[in-house]
Protein backbone atom coordinates (compact mmCIF):
# COMPACT_ATOMS: atom_id res chain seq x y z
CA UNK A 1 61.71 -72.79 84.22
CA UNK A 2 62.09 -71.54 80.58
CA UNK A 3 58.42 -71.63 80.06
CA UNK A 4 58.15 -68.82 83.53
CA UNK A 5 61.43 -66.96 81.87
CA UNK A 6 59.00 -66.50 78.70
CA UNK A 7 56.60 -65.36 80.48
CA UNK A 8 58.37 -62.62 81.88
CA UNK A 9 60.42 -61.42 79.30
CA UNK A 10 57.10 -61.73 76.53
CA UNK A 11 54.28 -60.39 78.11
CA UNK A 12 55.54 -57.63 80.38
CA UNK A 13 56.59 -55.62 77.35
CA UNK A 14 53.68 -56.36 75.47
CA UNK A 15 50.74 -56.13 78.25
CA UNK A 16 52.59 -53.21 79.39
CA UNK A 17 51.16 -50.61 76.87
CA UNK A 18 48.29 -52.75 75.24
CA UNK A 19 44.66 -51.58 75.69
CA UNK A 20 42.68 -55.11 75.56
CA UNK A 21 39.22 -54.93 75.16
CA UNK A 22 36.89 -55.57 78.22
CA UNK A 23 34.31 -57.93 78.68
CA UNK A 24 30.84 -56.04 79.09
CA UNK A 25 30.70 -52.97 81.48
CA UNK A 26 29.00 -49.62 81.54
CA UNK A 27 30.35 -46.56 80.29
CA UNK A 28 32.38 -44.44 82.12
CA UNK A 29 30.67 -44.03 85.92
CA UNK A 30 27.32 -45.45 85.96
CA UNK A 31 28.45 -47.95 88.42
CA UNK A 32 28.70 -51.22 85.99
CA UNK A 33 31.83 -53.62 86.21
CA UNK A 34 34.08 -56.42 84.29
CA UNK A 35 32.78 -59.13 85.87
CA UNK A 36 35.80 -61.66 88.21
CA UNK A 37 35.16 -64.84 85.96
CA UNK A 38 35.17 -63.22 82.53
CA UNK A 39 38.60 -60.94 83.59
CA UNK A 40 40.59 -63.78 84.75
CA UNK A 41 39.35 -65.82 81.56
CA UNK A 42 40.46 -63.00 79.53
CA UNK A 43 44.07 -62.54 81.07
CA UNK A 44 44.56 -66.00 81.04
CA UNK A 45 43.97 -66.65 77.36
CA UNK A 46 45.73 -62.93 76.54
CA UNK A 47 49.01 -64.05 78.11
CA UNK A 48 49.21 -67.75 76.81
CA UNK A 49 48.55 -66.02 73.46
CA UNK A 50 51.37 -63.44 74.24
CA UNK A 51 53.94 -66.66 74.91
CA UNK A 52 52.74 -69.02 73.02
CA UNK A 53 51.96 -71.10 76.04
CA UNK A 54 48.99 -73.08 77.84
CA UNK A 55 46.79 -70.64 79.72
CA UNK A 56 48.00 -69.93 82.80
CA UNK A 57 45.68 -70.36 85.70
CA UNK A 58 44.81 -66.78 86.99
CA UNK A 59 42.66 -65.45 90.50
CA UNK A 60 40.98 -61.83 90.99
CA UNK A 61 39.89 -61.56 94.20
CA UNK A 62 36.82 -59.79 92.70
CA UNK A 63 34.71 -57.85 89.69
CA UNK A 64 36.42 -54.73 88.55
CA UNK A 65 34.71 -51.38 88.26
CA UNK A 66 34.19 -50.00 84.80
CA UNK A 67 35.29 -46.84 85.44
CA UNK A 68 38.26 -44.98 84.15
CA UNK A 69 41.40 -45.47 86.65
CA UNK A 70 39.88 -48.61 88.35
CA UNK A 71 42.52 -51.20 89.64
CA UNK A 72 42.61 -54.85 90.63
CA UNK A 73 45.22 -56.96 91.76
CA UNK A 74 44.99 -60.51 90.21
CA UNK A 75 47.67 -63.98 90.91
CA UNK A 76 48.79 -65.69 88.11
CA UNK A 77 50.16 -69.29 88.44
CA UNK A 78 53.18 -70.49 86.18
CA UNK A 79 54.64 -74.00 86.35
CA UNK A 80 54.38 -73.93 90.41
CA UNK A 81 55.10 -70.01 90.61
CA UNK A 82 52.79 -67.06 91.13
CA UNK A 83 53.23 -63.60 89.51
CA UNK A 84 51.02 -60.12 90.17
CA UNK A 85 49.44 -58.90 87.48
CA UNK A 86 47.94 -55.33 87.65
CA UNK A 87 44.59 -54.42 86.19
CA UNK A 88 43.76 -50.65 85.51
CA UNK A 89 40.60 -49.75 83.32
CA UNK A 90 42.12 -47.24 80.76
CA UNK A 91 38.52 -46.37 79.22
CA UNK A 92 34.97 -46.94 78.67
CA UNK A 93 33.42 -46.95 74.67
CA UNK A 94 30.80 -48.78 73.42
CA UNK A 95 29.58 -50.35 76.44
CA UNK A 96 32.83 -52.24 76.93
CA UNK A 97 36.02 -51.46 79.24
CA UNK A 98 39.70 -51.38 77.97
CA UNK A 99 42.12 -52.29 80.57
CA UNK A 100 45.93 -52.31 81.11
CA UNK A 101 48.10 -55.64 82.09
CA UNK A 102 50.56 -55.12 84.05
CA UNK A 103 52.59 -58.28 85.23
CA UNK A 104 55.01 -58.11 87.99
CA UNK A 105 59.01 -59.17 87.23
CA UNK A 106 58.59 -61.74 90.53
């Protein structure tokens, strides 16, 4: 139970307003994406790094556009519980995407 309380109170504030870099993905609208495995591999190992925890076990129900404003909604599985977690592509540079966490409070 402490271990799901830490999860809360850590990473919403933190994944709230942090641009994490994307894995792969075209810039801005020439139709590439973020690709399901590698974006619930990345949010797993960016929120047990935000709490200090194991990685939590995380599903997207599919590959996210890389285009600015794109959104995904993703589970995430703590100790037994699941939690939302928002994904919204905040840019393209470089060939990668940056994208937004958002995790829900329940």
């Amino acid at each position: 139970m402490m271990r799901i309380r830490r999860l809360i109170a850590l990473s919403v504030p933190l994944l709230i307003a942090a641009a994490l870099g994307g894995c792969g993905g075209d810039d801005d609208s020439s139709g590439g994406g973020l690709s399901r495995d590698a974006l619930e591999s990345d949010i797993s190992q960016r929120l047990a790094q935000a709490t200090g925890g194991t990685e939590p076990s995380v599903a997207c129900p599919s590959d996210l556009p890389a285009s600015k404003g794109s959104t995904i909604r993703c589970r995430v599985q703590v100790e037994g519980t699941s939690y939302g977690v928002t994904v919204t592509v905040t840019g393209t540079e470089g060939g990668s995407a940056q994208y937004d966490l958002q995790v829900d409070s329940q």
